[in-house]
Protein backbone atom coordinates (compact mmCIF):
# COMPACT_ATOMS: atom_id res chain seq x y z
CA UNK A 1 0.00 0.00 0.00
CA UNK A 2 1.36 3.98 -0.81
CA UNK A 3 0.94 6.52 1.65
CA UNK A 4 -2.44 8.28 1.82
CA UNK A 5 -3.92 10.80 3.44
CA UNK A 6 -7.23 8.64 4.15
CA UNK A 7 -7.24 5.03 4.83
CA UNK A 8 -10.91 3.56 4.28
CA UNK A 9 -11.34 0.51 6.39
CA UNK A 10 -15.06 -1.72 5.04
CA UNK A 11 -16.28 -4.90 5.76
CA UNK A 12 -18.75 -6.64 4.45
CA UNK A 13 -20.13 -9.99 4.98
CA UNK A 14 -22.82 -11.11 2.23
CA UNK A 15 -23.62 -7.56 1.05
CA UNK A 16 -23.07 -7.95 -2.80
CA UNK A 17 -26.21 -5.87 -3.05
CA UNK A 18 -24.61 -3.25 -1.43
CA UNK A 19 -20.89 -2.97 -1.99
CA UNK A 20 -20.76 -1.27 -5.15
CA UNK A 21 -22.55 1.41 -3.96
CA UNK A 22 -20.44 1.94 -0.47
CA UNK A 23 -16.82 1.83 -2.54
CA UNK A 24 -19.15 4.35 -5.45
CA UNK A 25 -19.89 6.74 -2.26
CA UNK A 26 -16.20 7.20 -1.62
CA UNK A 27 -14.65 8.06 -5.09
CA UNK A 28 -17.38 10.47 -5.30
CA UNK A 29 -15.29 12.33 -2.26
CA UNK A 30 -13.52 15.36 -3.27
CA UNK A 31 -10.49 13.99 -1.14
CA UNK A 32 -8.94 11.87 -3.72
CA UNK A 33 -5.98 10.81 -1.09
CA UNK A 34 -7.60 7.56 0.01
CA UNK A 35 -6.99 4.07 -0.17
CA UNK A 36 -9.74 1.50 0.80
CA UNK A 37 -9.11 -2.15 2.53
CA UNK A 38 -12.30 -3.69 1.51
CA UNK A 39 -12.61 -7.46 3.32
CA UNK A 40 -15.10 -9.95 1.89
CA UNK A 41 -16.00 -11.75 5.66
CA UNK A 42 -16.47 -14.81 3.98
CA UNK A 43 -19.09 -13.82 1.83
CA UNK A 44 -21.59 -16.67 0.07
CA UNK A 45 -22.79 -14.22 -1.80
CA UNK A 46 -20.44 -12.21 -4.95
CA UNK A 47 -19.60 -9.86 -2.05
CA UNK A 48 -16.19 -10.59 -3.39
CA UNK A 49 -16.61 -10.40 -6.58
CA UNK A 50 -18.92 -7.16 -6.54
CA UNK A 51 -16.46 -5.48 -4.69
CA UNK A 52 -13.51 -6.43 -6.84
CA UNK A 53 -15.31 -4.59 -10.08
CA UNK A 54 -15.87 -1.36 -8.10
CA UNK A 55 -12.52 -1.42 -6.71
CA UNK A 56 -11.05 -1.67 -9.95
CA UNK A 57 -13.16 0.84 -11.37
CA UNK A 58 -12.96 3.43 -9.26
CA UNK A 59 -9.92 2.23 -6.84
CA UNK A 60 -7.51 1.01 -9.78
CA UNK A 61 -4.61 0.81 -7.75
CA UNK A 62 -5.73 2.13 -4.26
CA UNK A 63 -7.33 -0.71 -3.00
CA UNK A 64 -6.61 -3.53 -0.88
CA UNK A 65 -8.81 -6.55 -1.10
CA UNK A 66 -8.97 -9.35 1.20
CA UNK A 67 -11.63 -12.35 1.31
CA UNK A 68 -11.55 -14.38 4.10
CA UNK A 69 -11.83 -17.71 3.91
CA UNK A 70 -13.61 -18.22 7.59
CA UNK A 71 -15.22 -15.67 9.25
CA UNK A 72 -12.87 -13.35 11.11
CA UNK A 73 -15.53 -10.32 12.39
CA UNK A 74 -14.71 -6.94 12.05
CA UNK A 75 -12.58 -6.36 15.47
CA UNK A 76 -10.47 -9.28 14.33
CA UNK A 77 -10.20 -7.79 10.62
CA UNK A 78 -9.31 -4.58 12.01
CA UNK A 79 -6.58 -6.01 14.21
CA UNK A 80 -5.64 -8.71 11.67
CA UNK A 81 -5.84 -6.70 8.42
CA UNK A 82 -6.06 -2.68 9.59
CA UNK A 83 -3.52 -2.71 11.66
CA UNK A 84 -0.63 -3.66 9.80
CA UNK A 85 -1.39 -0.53 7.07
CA UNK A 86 -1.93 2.03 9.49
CA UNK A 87 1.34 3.42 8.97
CA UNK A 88 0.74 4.61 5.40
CA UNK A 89 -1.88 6.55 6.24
CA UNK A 90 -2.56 9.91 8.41
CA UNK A 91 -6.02 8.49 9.85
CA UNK A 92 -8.59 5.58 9.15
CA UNK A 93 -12.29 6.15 8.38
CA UNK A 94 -14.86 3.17 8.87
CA UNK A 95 -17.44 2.34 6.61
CA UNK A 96 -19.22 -0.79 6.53
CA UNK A 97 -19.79 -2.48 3.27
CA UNK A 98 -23.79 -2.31 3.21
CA UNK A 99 -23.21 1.79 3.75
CA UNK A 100 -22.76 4.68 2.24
CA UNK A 101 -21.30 8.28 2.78
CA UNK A 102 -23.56 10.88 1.95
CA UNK A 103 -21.55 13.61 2.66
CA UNK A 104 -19.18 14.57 -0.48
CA UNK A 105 -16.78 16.89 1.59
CA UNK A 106 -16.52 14.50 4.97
CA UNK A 107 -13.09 13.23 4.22
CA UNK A 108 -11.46 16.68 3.27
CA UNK A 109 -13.00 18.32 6.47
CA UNK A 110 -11.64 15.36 8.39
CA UNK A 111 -7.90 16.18 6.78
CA UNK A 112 -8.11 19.40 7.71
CA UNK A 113 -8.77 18.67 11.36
CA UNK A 114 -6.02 16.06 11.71
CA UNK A 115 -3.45 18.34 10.02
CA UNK A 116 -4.42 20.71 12.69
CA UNK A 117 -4.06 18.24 15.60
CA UNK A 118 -7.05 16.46 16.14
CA UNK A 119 -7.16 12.58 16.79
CA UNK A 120 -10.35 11.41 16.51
CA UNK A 121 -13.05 12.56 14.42
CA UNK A 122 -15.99 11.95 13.85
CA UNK A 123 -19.98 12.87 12.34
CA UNK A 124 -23.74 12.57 12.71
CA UNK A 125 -25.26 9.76 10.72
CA UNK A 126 -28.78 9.04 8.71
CA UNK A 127 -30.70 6.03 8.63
CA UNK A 128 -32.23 4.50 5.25
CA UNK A 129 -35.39 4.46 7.22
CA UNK A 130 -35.95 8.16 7.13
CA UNK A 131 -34.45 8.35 11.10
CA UNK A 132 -31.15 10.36 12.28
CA UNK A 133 -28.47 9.03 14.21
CA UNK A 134 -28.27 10.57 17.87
CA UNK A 135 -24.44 11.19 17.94
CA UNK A 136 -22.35 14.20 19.74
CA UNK A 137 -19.64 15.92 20.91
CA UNK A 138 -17.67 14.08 23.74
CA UNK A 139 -16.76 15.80 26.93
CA UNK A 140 -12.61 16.23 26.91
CA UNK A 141 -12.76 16.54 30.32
CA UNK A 142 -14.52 13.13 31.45
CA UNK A 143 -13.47 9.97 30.52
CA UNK A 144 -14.84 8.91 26.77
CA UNK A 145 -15.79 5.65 28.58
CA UNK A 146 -18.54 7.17 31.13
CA UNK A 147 -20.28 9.40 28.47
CA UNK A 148 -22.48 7.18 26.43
CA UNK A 149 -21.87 5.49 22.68
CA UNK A 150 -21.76 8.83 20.74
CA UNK A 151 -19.47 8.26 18.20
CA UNK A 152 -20.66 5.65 16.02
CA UNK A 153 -20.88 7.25 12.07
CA UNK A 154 -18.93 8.22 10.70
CA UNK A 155 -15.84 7.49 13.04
CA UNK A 156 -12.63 8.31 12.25
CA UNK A 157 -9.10 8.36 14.04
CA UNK A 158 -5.40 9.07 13.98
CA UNK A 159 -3.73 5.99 12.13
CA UNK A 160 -0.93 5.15 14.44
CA UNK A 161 -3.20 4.91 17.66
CA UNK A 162 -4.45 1.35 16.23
CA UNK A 163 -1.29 0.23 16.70
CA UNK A 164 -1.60 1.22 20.75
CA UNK A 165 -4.39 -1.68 21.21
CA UNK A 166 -4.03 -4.76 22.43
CA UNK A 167 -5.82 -7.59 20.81
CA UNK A 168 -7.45 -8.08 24.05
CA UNK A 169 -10.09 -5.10 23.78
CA UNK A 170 -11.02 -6.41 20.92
CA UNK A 171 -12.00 -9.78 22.55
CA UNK A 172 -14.67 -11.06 24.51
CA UNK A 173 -14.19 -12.28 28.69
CA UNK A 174 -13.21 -16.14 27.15
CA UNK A 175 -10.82 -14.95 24.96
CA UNK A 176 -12.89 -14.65 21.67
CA UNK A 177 -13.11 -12.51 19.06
CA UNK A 178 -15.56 -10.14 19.18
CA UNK A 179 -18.33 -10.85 16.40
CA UNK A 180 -20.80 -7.95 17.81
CA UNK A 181 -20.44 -4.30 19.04
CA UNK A 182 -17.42 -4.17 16.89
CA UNK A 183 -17.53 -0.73 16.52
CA UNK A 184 -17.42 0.15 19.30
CA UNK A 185 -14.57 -1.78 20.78
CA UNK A 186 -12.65 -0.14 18.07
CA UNK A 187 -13.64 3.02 18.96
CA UNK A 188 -12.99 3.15 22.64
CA UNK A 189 -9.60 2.16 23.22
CA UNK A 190 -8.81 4.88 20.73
CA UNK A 191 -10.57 7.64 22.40
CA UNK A 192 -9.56 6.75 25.84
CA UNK A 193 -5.56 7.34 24.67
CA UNK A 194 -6.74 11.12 23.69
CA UNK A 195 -8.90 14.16 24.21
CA UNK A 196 -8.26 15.87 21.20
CA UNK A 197 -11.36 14.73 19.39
CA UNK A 198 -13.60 16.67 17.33
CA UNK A 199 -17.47 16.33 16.81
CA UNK A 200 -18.69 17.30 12.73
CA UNK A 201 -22.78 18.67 13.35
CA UNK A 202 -23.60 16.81 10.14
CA UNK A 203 -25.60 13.32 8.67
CA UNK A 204 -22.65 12.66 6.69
CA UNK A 205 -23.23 8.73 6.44
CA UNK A 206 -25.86 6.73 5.92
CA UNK A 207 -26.52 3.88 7.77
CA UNK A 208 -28.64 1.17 5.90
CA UNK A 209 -30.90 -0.08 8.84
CA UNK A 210 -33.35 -2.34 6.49
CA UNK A 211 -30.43 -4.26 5.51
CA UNK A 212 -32.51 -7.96 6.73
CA UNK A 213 -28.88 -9.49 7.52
CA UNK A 214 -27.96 -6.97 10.42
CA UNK A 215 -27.99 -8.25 13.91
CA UNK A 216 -30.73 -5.76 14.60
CA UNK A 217 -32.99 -7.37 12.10
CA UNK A 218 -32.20 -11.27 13.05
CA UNK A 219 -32.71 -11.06 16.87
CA UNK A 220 -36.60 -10.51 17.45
CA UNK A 221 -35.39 -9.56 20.94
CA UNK A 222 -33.50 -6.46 19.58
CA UNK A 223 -33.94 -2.67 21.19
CA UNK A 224 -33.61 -0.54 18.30
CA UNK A 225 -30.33 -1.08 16.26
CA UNK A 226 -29.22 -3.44 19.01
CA UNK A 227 -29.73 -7.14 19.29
CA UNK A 228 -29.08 -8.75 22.49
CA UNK A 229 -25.41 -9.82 21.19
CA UNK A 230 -24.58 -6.57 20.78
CA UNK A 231 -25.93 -5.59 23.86
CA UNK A 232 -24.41 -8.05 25.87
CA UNK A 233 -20.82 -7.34 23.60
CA UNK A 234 -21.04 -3.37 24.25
CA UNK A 235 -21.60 -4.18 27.37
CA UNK A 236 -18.51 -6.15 27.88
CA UNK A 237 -16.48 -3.33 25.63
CA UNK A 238 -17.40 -0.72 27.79
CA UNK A 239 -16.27 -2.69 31.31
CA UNK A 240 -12.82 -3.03 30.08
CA UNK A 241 -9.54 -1.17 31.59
CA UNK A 242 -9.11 1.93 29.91
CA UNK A 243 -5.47 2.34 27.98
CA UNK A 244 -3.46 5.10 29.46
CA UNK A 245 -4.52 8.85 28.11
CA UNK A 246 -1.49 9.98 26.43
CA UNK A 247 -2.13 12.80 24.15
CA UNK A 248 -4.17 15.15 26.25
CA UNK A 249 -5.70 17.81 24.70
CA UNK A 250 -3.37 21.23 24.36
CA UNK A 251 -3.76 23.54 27.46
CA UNK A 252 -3.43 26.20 25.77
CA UNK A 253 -6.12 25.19 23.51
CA UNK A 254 -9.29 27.12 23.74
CA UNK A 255 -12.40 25.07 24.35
CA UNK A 256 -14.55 24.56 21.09
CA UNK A 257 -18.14 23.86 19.99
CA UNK A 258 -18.80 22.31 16.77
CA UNK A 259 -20.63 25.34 15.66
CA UNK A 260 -17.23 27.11 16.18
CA UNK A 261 -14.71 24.94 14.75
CA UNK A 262 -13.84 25.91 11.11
CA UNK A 263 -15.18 23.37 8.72
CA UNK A 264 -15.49 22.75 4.83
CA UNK A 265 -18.28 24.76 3.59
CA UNK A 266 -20.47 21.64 2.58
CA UNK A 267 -20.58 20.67 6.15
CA UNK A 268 -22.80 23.23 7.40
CA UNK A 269 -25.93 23.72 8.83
CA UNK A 270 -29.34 25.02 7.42
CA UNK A 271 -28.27 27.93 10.04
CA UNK A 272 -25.17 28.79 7.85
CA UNK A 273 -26.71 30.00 4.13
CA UNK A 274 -24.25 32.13 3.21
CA UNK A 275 -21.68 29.26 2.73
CA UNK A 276 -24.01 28.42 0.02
CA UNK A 277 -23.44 31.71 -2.41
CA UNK A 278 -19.46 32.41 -1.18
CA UNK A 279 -17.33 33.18 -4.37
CA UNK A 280 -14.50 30.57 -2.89
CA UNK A 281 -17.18 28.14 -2.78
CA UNK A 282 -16.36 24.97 -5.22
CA UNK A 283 -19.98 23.74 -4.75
CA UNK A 284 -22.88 23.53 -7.15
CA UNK A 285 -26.41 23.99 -6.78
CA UNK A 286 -26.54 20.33 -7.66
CA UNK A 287 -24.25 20.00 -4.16
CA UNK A 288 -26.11 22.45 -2.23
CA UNK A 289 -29.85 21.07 -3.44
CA UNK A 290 -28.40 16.92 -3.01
CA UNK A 291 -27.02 17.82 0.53
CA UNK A 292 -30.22 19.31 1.69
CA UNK A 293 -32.57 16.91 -0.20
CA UNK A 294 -30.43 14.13 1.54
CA UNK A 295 -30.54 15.73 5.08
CA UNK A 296 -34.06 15.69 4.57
CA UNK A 297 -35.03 12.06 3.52
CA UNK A 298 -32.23 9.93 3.61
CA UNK A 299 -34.16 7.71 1.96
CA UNK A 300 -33.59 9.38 -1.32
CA UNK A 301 -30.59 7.25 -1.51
CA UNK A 302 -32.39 4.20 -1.72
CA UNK A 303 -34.28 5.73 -4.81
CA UNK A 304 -31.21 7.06 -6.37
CA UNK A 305 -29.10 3.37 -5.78
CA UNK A 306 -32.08 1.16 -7.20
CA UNK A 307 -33.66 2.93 -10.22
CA UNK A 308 -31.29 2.13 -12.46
CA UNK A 309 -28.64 4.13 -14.99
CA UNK A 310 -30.54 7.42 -15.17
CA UNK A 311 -31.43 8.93 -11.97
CA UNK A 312 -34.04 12.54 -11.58
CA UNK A 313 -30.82 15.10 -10.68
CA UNK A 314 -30.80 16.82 -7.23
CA UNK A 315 -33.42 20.22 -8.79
CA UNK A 316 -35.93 17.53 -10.06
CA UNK A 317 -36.25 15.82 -6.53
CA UNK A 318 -36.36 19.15 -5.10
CA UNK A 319 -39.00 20.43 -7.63
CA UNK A 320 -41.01 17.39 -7.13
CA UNK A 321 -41.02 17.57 -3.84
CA UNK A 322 -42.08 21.29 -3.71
CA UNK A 323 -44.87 20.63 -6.04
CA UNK A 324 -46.40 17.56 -4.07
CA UNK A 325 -46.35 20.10 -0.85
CA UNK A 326 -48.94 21.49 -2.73
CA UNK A 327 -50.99 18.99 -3.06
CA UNK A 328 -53.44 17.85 0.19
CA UNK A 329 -52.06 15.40 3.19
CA UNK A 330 -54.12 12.65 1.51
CA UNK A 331 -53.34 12.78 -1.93
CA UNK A 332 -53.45 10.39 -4.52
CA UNK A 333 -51.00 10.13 -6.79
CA UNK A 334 -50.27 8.67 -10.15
CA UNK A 335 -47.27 7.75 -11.78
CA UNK A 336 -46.63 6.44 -15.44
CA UNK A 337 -42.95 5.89 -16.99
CA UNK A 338 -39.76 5.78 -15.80
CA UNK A 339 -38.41 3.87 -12.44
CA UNK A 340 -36.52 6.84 -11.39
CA UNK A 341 -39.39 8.76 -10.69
CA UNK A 342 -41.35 6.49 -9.48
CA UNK A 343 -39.26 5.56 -6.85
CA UNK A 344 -38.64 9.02 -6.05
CA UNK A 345 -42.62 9.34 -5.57
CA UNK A 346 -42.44 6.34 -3.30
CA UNK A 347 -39.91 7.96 -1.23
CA UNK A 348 -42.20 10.91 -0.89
CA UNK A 349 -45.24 9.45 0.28
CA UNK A 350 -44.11 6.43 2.54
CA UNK A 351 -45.69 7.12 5.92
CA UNK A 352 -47.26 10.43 4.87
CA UNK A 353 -51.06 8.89 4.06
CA UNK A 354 -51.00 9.91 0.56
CA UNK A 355 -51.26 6.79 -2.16
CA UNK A 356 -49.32 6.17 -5.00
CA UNK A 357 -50.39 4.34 -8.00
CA UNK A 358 -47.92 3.26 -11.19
CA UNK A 359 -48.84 2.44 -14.07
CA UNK A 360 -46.88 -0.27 -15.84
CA UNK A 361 -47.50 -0.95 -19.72
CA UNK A 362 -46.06 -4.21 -18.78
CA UNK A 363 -46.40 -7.71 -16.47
CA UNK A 364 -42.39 -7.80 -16.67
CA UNK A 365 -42.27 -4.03 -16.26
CA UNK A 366 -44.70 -4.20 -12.77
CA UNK A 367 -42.44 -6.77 -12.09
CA UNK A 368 -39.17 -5.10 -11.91
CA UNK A 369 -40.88 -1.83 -10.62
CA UNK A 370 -41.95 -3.72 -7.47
CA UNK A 371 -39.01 -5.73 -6.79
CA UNK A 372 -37.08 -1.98 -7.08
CA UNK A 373 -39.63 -1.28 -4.60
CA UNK A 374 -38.68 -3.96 -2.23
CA UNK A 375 -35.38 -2.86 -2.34
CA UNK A 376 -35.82 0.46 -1.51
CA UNK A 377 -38.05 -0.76 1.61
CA UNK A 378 -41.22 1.43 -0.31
CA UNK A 379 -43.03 -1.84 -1.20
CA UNK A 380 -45.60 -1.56 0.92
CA UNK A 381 -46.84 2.30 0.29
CA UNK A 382 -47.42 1.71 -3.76
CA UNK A 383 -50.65 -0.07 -5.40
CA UNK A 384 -49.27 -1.31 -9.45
CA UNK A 385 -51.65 -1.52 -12.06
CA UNK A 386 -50.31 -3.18 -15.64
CA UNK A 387 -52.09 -2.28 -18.97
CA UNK A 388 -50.97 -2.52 -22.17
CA UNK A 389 -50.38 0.57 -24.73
CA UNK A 390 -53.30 1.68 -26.99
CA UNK A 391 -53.45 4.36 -29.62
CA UNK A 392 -55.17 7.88 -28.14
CA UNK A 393 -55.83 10.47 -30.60
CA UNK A 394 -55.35 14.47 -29.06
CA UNK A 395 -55.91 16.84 -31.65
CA UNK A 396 -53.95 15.84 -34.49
CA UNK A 397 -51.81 13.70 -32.45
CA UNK A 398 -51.67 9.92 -31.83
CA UNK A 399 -49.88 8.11 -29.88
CA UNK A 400 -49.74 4.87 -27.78
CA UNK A 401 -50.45 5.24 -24.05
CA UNK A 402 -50.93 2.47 -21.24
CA UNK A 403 -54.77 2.27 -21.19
CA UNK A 404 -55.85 3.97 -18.27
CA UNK A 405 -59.39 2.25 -17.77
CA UNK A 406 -57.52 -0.37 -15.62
CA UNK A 407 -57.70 2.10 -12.87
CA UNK A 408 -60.29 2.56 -10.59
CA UNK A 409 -63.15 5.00 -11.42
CA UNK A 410 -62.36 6.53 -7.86
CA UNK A 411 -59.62 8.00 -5.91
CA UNK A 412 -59.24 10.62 -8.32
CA UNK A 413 -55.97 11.82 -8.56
CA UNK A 414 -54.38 15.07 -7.23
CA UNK A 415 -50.97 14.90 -8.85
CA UNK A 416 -49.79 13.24 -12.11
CA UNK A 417 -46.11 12.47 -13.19
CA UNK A 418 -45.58 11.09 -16.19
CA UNK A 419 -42.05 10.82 -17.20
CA UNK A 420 -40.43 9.09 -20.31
CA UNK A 421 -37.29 9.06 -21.41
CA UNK A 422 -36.09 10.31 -24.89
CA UNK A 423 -36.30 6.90 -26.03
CA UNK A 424 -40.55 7.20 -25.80
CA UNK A 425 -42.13 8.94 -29.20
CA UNK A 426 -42.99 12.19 -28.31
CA UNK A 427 -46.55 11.23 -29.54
CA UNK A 428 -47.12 8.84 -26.18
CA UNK A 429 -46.32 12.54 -23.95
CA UNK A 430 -48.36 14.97 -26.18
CA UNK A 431 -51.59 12.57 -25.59
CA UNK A 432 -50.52 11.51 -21.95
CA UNK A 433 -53.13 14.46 -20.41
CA UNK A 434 -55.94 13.14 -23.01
CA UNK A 435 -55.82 9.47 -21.53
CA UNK A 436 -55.66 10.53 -17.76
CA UNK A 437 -58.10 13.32 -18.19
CA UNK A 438 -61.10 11.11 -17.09
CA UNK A 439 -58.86 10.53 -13.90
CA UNK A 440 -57.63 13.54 -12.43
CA UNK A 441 -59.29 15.10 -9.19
CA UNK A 442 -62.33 17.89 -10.33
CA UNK A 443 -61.10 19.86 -7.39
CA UNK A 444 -57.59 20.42 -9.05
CA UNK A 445 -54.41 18.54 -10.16
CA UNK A 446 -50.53 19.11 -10.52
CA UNK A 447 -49.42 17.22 -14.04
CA UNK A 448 -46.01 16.53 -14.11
CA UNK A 449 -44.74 15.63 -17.64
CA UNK A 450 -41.00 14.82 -18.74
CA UNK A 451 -40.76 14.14 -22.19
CA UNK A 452 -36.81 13.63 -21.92
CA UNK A 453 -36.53 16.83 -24.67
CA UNK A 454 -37.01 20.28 -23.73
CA UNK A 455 -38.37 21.10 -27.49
CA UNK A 456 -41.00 18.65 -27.30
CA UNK A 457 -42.28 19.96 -24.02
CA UNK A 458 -42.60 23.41 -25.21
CA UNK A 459 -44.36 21.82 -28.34
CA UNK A 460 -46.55 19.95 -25.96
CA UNK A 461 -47.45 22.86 -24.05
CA UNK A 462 -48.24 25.14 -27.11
CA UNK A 463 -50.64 22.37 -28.28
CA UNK A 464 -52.65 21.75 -24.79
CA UNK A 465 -52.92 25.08 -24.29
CA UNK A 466 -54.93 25.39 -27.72
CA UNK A 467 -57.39 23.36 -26.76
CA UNK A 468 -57.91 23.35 -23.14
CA UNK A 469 -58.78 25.97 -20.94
CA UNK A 470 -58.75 26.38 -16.91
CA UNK A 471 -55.23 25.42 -17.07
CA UNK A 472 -51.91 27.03 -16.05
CA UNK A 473 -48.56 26.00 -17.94
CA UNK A 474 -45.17 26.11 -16.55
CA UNK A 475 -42.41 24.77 -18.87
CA UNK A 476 -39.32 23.89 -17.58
CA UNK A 477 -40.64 24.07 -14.09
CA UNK A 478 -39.08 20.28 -13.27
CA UNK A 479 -35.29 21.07 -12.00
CA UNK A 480 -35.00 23.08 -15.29
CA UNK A 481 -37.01 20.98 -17.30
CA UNK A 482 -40.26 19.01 -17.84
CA UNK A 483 -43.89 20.54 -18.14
CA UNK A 484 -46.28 21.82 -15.38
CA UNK A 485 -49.60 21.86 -16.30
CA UNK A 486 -51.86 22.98 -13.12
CA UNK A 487 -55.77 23.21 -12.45
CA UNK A 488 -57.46 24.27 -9.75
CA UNK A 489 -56.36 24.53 -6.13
């Protein structure tokens, strides 16, 4: 292994599903410093495999792999494995295999901090489940060990202080491995040789908590995120001796909040705008609308992992999103086209009382849809209806549209997106209102067309708003693109 600035440490045990997308989540860092150990915990699964392709494609030659041929656990791994490339690094991030950072800056903010001085370091954290990790700052004046588990992801530390630990903490009372509450007998013996540890205010990971292979999810008997192995293991961890404390923190060293402590400008708050608009600033709108879309519903990422090779960009989340807040608390909603969307939709109304319907011109297109669904852990807030194409005439248009009489005469629906790719004539779009007209709520409706070509759309629009009336057109109102068509309230 060459030096690097950042030394990535994941493993994964049967998570081919999720892999790619964890080793994807860190070349998409803007620290480019970083080499990842990725161990395969004797996976039955690809995990191996999968994670050899994404190494290679985005790790070429800054990547360790290891695949174990028993299972090891990750204390063992990180004593076994970790600890022996610690010393070409400057500090160690975890992230396990079947998670993802969601945070594009973390790893440059986290340089920054230990090139100032700082040993430990580490972030808030979002669950896939639309929850937020309850992390903090640590006390430097109390022992790390008598304050709670508050430093769980994203946790990151000084390399060399691995190489302090005896393979004792990270061992059970018989002299086991540890195969639960890993984490956390990693991260203690670290923090108790320090106190110059520094808390990041911001959901920087994402944790995937429907992953049905976690402890949490196995044990029936489990509080929260905890099964009773873990419990009983963290337990355990948190009884042991603590190492000596030999990097105080600096006396002269003023004490610091995280709200004072300078950080990169994507780690802010919703408090801190004008980061957002500073001339220095490297980031986007796409950043600045992804970050706050993601802070939101970290859910998103599920949509975004699972719909396939195009994904809606940060604006057309955030325009979607906007428009169904117009819409009532019980809205129905239909959806027609593209996965993408349609996950995105599901992401919006799970647990909100609103309905979704999709519908598929398809068998094997419902099909895929709902497994995507599954996947996402929205399968249970979307009805699918399958049709096939037939020719609807709209003006002096035709085109083929899924047959919308296989819906139900009644909920009517308050909010319509229909969204097809460039690959879809634009015949099916221009007739698209003329087949769901019979459908959409008499008290008013958003429609929500993407055609996939912005001169289409503005054709589209001039033609419906020839013939129809009582109707307000918006074009490129989508994230800078799409149509709007809006009646009503």
């Amino acid at each position: 292994m060459q030096s690097s600035a950042a030394l990535i440490f994941m493993t994964g045990r049967n998570c081919a599903l999720y892999a790619p997308r964890a080793i994807e989540s860190v070349a998409k860092q803007t620290l480019k410093d970083v080499h990842i150990l990725f161990i395969d915990d004797a996976s039955d699964d690809g995990t191996g495999e999968a994670a050899r392709a994404s190494l290679e494609s985005h790790f070429a030659d800054r990547h360790t792999l290891v695949v174990n041929e028993t299972r090891f656990g990750k204390a063992r791994n990180a004593a076994e494995h970790l600890r022996p490339l610690v010393g070409n690094a400057t500090f160690v991030g975890v992230v396990d295999a079947d998670d993802q950072l969601i945070e594009p800056r973390v790893l440059e903010g986290m340089k920054a901090l230990y090139d100032a001085g700082k040993d430990v370091v580490w972030t808030n954290f979002a669950l896939d489940d639309g929850r937020v990790g309850g992390n903090g700052p640590l006390d430097p004046n109390r022992p790390p060990r008598l304050q709670g588990w508050k430093t769980s992801h994203f946790f990151s530390f000084r390399a060399e202080l691995l190489g302090n630990v005896p393979d004792d903490y990270f061992k059970d009372s018989e002299g086991e491995w540890l195969q639960a509450a890993c984490d956390i007998a990693i991260a203690l013996p670290i923090l108790d040789q320090t106190r110059r540890y520094q808390f990041l205010a911001s959901n920087a990971y994402l944790y995937t908590a429907t992953n049905p292979l976690s402890h949490h999810n196995l044990d029936p008997n489990s509080q929260g995120l905890n099964s009773t192995i873990q419990q009983k293991s963290a337990h355990a961890v948190f009884n042991k001796t603590p190492l000596p404390l030999t990097r105080p923190a600096p006396e002269t060293e003023p004490a610091k909040t995280p709200s004072t402590v300078a950080k990169p400008k994507s780690l802010h708050n919703k408090s801190e705008p004008a980061s957002m608009t500073a001339k220095s600033s490297p980031q986007t709108w796409s950043d600045i609308t992804g970050n706050l879309v993601v802070a939101e519903m970290p859910a998103i990422i599920n949509a975004m992992a699972y719909c396939g090779p195009l994904r809606l960009t940060p604006e057309q989340v955030w325009s979607l999103r906007g428009i169904l807040s117009t819409r009532t608390d019980n809205a129905d909603i239909l959806h027609v086209g593209s996965t993408r969307s349609a996950l995105t939709l599901a992401c919006f109304v799970r647990d909100t009382g609103r309905q979704l319907t999709c519908l598929c011109s398809s068998e094997e297109e419902a099909q895929e849809l709902d497994l995507r669904l599954k996947l996402c852990g929205f399968g249970g807030y979307v009805s699918i209806a399958v049709s096939q194409p037939q020719a609807v005439e709209f003006g002096d248009r035709k085109g083929m549209f899924p047959d919308a009489r296989v819906l139900e005469a009644e909920p009517k629906f308050d909010m319509v997106v229909v969204d097809f790719s460039k690959s879809v004539p634009s015949e099916s779009a221009a007739v698209s209102l003329a087949a769901l007209a019979p459908y959409l709520s008499p008290r008013g409706f958003a429609f929500c067309l993407m055609a996939g070509d912005a001169a289409a759309e503005a054709a589209i629009a001039a033609q419906w708003k020839a013939v129809g009336s009582g109707l307000s057109f918006c074009v490129n109102a989508i994230g800078g693109s799409g149509l709007l068509v809006v009646a009503g309230q």
